[in-house]
Protein backbone atom coordinates (compact mmCIF):
# COMPACT_ATOMS: atom_id res chain seq x y z
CA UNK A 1 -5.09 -15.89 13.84
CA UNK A 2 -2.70 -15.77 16.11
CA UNK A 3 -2.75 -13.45 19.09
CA UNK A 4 -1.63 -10.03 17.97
CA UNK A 5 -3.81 -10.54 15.13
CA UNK A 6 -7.24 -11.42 17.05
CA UNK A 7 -6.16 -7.80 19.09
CA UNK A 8 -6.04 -6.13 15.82
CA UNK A 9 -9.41 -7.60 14.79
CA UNK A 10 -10.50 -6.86 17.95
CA UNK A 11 -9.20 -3.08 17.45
CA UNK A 12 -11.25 -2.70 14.00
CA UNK A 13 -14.33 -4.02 15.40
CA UNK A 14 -14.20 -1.50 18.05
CA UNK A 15 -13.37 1.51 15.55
CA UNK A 16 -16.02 0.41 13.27
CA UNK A 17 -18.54 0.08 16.54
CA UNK A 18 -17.42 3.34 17.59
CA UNK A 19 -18.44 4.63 13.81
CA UNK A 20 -21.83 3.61 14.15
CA UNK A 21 -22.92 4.38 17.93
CA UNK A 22 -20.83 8.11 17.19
CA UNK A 23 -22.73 8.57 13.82
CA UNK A 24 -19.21 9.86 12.25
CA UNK A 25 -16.33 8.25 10.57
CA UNK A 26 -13.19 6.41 12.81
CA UNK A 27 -9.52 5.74 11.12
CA UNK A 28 -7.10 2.82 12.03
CA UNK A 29 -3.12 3.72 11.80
CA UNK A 30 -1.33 2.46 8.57
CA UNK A 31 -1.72 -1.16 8.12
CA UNK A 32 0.81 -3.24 6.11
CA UNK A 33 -0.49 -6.22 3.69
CA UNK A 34 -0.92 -8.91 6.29
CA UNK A 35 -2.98 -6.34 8.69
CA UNK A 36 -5.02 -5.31 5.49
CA UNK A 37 -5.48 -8.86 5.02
CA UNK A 38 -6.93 -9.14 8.83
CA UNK A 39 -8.87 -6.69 7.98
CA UNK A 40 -10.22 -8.35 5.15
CA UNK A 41 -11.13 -11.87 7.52
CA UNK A 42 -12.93 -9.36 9.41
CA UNK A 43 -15.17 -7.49 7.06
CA UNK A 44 -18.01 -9.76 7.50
CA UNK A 45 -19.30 -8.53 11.10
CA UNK A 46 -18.66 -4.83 9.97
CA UNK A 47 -21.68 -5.26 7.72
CA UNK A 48 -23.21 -2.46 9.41
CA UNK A 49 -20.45 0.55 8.26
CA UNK A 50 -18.97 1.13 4.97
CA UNK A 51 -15.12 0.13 4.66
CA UNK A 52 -12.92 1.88 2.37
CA UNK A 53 -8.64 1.86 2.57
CA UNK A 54 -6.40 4.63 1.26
CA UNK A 55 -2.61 5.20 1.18
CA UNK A 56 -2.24 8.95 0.14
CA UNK A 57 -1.69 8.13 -3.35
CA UNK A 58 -2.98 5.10 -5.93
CA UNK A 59 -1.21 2.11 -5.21
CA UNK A 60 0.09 2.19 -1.88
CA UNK A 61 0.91 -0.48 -0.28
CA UNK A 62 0.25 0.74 3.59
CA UNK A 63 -3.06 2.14 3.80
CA UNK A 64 -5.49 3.53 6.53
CA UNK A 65 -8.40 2.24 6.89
CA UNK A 66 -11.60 4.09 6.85
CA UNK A 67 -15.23 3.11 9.02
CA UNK A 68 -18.47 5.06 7.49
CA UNK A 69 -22.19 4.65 9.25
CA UNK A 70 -23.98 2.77 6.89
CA UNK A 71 -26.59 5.03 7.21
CA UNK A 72 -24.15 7.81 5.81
CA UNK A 73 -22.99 5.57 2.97
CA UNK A 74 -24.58 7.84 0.56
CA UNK A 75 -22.21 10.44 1.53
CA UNK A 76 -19.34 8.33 1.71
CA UNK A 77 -17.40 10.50 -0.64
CA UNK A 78 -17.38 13.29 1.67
CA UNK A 79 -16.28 11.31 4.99
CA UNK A 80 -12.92 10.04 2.56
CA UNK A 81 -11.03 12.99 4.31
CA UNK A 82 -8.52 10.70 5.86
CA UNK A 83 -6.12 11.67 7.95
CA UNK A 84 -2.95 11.17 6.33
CA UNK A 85 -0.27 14.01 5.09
CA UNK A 86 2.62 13.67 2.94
CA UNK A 87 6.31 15.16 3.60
CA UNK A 88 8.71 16.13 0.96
CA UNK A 89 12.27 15.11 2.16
CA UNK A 90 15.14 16.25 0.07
CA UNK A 91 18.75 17.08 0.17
CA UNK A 92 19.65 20.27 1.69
CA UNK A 93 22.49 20.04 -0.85
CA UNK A 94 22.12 17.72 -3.90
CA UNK A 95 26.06 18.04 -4.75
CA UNK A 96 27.29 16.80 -1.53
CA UNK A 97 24.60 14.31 -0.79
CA UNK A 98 24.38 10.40 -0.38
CA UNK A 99 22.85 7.88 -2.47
CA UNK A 100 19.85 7.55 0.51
CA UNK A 101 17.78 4.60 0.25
CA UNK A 102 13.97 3.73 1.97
CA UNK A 103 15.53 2.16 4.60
CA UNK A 104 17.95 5.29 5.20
CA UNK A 105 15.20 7.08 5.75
CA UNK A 106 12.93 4.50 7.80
CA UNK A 107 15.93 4.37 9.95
CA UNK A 108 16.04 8.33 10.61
CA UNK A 109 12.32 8.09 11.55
CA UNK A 110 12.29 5.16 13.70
CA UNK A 111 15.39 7.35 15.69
CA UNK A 112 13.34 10.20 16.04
CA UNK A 113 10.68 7.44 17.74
CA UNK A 114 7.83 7.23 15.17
CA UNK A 115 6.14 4.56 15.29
CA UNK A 116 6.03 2.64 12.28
CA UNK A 117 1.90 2.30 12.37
CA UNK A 118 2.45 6.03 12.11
CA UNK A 119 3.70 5.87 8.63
CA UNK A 120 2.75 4.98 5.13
CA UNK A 121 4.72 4.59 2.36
CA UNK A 122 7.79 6.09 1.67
CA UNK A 123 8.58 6.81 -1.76
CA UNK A 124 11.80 7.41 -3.71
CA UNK A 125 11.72 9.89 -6.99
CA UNK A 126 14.56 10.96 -8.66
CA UNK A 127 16.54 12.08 -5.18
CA UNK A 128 13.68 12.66 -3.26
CA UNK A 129 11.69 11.04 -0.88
CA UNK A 130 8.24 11.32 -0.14
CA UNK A 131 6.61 10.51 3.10
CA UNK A 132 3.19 9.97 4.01
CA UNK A 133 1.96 10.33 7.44
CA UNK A 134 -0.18 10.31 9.42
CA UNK A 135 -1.28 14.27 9.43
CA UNK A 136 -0.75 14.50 13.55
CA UNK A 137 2.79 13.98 13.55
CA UNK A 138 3.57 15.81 10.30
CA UNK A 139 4.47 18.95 12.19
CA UNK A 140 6.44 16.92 13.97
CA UNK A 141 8.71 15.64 11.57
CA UNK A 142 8.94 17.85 9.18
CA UNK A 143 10.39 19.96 12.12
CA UNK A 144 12.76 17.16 13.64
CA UNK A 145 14.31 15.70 10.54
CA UNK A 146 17.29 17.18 9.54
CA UNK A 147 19.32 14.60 8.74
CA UNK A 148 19.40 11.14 6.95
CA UNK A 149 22.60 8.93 7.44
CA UNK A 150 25.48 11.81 6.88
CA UNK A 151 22.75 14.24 4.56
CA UNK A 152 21.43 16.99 5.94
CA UNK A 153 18.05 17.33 4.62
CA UNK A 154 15.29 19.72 4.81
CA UNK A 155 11.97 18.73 5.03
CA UNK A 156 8.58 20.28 3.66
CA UNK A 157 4.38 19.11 3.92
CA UNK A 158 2.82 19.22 0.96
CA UNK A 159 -0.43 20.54 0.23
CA UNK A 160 -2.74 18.22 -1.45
CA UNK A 161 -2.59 20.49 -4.60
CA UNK A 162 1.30 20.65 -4.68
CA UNK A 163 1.60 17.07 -4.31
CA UNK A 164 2.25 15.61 -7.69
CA UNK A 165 4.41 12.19 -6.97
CA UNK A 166 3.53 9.57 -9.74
CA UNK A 167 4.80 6.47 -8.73
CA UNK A 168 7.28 4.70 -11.84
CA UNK A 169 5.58 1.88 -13.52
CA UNK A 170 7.03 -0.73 -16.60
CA UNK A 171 5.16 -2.06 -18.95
CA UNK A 172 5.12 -5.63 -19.37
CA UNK A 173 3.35 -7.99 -22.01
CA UNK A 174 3.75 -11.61 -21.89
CA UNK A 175 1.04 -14.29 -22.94
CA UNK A 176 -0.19 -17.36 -20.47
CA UNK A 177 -2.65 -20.02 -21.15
CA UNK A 178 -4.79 -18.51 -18.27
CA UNK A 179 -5.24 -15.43 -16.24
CA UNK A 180 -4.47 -17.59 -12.75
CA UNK A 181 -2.11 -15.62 -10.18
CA UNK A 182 1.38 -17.92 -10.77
CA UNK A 183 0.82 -17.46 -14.62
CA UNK A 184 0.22 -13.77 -14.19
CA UNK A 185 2.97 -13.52 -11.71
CA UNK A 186 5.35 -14.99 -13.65
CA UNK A 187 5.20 -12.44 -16.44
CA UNK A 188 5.24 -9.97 -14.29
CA UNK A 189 8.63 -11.04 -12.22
CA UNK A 190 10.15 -12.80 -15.43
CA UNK A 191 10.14 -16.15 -13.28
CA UNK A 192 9.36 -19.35 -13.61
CA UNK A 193 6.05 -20.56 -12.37
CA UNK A 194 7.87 -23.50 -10.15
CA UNK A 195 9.74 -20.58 -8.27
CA UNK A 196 6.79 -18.68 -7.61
CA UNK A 197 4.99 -20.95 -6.02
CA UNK A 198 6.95 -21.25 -2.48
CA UNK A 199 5.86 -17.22 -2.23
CA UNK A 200 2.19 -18.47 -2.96
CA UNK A 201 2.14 -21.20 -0.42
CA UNK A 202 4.42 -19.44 2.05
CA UNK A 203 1.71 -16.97 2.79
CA UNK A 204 4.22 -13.80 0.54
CA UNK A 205 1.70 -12.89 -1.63
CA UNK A 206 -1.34 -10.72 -1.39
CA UNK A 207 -3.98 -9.04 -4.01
CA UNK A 208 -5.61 -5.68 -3.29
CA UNK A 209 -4.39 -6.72 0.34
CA UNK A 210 -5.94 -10.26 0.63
CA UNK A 211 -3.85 -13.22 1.70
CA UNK A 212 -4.27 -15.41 -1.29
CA UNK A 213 -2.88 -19.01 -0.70
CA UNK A 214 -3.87 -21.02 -3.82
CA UNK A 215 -1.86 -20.25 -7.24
CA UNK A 216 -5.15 -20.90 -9.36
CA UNK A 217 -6.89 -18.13 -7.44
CA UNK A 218 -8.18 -15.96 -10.99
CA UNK A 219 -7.06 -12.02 -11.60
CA UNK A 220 -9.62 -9.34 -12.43
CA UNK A 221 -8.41 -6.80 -14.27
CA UNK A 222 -7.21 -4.19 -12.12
CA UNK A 223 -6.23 -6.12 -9.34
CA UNK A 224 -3.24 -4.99 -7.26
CA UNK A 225 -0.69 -7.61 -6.46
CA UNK A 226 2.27 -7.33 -4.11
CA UNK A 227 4.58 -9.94 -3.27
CA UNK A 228 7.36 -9.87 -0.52
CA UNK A 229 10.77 -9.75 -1.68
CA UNK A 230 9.54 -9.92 -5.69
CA UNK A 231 7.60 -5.90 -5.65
CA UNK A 232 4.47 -5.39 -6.72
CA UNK A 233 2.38 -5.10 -10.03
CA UNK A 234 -0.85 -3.74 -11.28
CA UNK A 235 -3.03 -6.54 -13.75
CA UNK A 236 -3.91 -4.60 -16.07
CA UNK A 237 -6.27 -6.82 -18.13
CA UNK A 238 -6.12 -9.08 -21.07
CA UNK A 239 -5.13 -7.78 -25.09
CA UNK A 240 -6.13 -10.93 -27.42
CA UNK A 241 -6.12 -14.34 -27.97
CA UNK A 242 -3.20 -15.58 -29.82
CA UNK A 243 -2.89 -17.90 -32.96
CA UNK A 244 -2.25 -20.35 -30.58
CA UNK A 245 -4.54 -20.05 -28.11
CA UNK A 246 -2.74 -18.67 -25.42
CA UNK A 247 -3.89 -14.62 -24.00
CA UNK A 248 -1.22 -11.83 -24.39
CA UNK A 249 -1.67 -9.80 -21.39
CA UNK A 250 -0.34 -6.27 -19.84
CA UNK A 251 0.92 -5.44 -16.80
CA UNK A 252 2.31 -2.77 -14.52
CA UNK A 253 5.05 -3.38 -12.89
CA UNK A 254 6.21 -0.38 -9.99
CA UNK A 255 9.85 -0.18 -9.92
């Protein structure tokens, strides 16, 4: 690890300490991939809390991460109340408004000085964006926003009950002679293996937020896989064994 990242183990250490000696659940800010990944490389002296992550909605790729007394483990489910809210950003006029993009929109919040631990995801649906954040600064934004590049937009929190984004997923089926992460990948992508594999060793890819270095490493159904620049894709397990021997497999690919 390099420095920033021994602070940031250093930073979940202390929330989880704080967890135990308080007797009541701590939160971290959003995390991206490589932070989750710290985070991993640093669940074996957290033995004594419970760890679980969360994004706002299934599949997220920034997620907060949650610190449970293990001697409240068995009411884990009840401490999952994580602080995170979602915004519901839309044109103000869908006739006269731009094409507006993630980064559009990341842009607008970094000017209003949010910080980007501050915020999750942002998702795009059909011309609107959805924004999850963390729940002290929703006020705040929802309030502030107004515009995005040259759109004036108004802004909206959802209530947990309202909130009914479903991120868009394609189905993809492809066979491989094993379930190993470049052959998986390369269904997924509709790449070669070969061109795969600088992403693999250049430290781009990541499954259910773990580095993962080594192309051979095996899937489990289930398993969420994000690489940078390529997207990401959910394994969704494996159909049959061909005539030939290879395995036709499904996957879920968010675009």
């Amino acid at each position: 690890m390099n420095k920033e990242e021994e602070l940031l183990s250093k930073r979940i250490q202390e929330l989880a300490r704080l967890a135990d000696v308080k007797y009541c659940p701590t939160y971290t800010d959003f995390l991206n991939l490589n932070e989750q990944n710290i985070l991993q490389q640093t669940l074996p002296k957290l033995a004594y809390v419970q760890v679980a992550c969360f994004g706002g909605y299934e599949g997220a790729e920034r997620q907060i991460a949650a610190f449970v007394p293990d001697a409240l483990s068995y009411r884990m489910e009840e401490f999952r109340d994580y602080p995170i809210s979602c915004i519901q950003i839309r044109p103000k006029n869908a006739r006269f408004a731009e094409d507006l993009s993630h980064r559009d929109v990341l842009g607008a919040l970094m000017h209003l000085g949010i910080d980007r631990c501050k915020m999750g995801d942002i998702a795009m649906c059909d011309g609107v964006c959805y924004l999850f954040c963390h729940t002290s600064l929703a006020e705040l934004i929802a309030g502030e926003l107004i515009k995005v590049r040259h759109t004036t937009v108004a802004c909206s929190i959802c209530r947990p009950e309202d909130f009914t984004y479903q991120p868009k997923v394609k189905e993809i089926m492809g066979t491989v002679a094993s379930i190993r992460l470049d052959a998986v990948m390369s269904v997924a992508f509709q790449s070669s293996r070969s061109s795969l594999l600088s992403l693999i060793d250049g430290g781009m890819v990541f499954v259910n937020g773990r580095l993962i270095t080594t192309n051979a490493y095996t899937l489990k159904q289930g398993d969420l896989i994000s690489a940078r620049g390529e997207g990401k894709f959910r394994y969704v397990g494996a159909e049959k064994e061909t005539k030939k021997g290879r395995i036709l497999i499904r996957v879920e690919k968010y675009v």
